[in-house]
C-alpha atoms as a PDB file:
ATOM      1  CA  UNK A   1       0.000   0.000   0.000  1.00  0.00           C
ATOM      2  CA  UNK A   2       1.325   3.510  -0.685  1.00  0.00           C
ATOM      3  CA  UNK A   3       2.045   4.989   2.728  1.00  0.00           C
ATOM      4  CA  UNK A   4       1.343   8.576   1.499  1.00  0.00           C
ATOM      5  CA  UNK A   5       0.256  10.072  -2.347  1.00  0.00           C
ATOM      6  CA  UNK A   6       2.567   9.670  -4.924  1.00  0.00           C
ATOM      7  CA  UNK A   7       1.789  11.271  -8.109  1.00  0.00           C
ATOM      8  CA  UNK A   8       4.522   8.716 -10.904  1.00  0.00           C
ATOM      9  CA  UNK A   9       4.688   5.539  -9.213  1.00  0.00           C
ATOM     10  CA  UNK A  10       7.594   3.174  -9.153  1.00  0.00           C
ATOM     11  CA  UNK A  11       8.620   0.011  -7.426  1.00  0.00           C
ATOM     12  CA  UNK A  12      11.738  -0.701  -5.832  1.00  0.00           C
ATOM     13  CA  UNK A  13      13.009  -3.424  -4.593  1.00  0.00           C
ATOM     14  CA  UNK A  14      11.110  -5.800  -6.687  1.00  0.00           C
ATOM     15  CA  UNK A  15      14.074  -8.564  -7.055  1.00  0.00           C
ATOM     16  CA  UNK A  16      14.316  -8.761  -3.841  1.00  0.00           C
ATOM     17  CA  UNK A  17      10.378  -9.900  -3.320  1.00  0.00           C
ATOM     18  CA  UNK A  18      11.301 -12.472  -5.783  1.00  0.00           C
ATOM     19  CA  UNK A  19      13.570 -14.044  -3.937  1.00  0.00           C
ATOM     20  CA  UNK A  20      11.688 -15.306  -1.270  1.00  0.00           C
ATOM     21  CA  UNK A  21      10.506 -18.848  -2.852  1.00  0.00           C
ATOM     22  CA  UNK A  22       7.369 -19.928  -3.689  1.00  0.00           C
ATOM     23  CA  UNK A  23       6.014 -16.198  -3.790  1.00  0.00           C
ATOM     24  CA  UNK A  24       4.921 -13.974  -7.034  1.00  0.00           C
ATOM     25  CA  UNK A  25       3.877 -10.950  -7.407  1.00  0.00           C
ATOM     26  CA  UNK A  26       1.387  -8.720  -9.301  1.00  0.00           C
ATOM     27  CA  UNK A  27       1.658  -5.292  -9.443  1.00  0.00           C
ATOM     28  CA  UNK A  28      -1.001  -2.686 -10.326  1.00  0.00           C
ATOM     29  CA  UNK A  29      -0.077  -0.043 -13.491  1.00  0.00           C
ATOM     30  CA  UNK A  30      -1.935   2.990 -11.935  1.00  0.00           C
ATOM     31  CA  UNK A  31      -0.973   6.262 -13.005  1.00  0.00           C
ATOM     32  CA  UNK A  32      -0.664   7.491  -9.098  1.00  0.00           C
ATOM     33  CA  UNK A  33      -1.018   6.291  -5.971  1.00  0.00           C
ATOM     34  CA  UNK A  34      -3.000   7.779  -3.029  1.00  0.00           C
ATOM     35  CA  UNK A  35      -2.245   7.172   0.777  1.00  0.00           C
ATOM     36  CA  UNK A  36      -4.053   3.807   1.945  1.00  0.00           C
ATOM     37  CA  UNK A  37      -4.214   2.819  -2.259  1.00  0.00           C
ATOM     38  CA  UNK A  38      -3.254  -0.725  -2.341  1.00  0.00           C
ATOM     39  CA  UNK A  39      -0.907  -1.144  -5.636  1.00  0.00           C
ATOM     40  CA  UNK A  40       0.141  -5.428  -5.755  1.00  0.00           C
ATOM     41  CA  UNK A  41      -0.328  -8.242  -4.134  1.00  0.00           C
ATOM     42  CA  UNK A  42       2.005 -10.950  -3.234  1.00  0.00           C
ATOM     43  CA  UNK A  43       0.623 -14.915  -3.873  1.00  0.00           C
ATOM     44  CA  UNK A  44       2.626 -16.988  -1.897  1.00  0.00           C
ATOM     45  CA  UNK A  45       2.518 -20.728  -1.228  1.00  0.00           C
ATOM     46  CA  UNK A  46       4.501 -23.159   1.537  1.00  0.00           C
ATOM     47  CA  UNK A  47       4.135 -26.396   2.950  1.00  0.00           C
ATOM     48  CA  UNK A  48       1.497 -25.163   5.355  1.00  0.00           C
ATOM     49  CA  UNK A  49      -0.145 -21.521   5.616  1.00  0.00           C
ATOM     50  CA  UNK A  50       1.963 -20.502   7.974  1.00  0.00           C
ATOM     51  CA  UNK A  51       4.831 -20.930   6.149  1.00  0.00           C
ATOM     52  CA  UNK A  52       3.033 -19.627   2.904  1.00  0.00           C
ATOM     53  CA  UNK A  53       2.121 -16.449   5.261  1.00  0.00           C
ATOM     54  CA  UNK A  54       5.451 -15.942   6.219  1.00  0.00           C
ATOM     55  CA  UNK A  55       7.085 -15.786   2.755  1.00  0.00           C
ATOM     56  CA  UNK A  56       4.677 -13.692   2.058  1.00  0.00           C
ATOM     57  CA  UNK A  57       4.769 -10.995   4.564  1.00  0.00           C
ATOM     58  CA  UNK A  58       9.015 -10.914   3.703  1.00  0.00           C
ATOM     59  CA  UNK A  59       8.303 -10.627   0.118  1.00  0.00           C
ATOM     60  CA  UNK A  60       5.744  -7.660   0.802  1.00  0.00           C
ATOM     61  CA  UNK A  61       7.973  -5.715   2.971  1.00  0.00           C
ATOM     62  CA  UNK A  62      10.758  -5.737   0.365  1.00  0.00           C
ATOM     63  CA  UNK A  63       8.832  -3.700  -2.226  1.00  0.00           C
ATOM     64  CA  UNK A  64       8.635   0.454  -1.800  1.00  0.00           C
ATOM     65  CA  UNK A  65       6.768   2.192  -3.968  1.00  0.00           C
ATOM     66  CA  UNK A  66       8.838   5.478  -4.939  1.00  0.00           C
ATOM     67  CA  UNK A  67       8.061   8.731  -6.945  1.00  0.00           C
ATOM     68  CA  UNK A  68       9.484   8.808 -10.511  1.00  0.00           C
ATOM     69  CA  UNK A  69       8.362  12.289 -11.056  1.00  0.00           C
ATOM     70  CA  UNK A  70      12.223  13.250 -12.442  1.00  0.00           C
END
C-alpha cells in the first residue's frame, strides 16, 4: 500500500520480493497512488499456511513504492 500520495509511481526493490521462494507478485499499473491505495499483491505458497504467510509478509515488505516524477 502507498504509505502517502505519490503522483509517478515506481517500485523498488522488486528482485528482492522475488527471492523469497514460492512467492509472485502482481503489481497494479496505476498512473498514481493515493495514501491507503493498495498497488500489488504478493501470492505466496509453503508447505502449510503458515509458512506460505510468512514468505509472504518478507516478500511484501521488500517492495517500496517510490516517486518517478524526475
Amino acid at each position: 500500500m502507498a504509505d502517502e500520495p505519490v503522483e509517478r509511481p515506481t517500485f523498488e526493490g522488486v528482485d528482492d520480493a522475488l527471492a523469497v521462494p514460492g512467492t509472485r507478485l502482481r503489481l497494479f499499473d496505476r498512473p498514481e497512488a493515493h495514501a491507503g491505495c493498495r498497488m500489488g499483491i504478493v501470492v505466496a505458497t509453503g508447505d502449510d499456511v503458515e509458512t506460505a504467510r510468512e514468505r509472504g509478509e518478507t516478500a511484501a515488505e521488500r517492495v517500496r513504492i517510490a516517486d518517478d516524477a524526475s
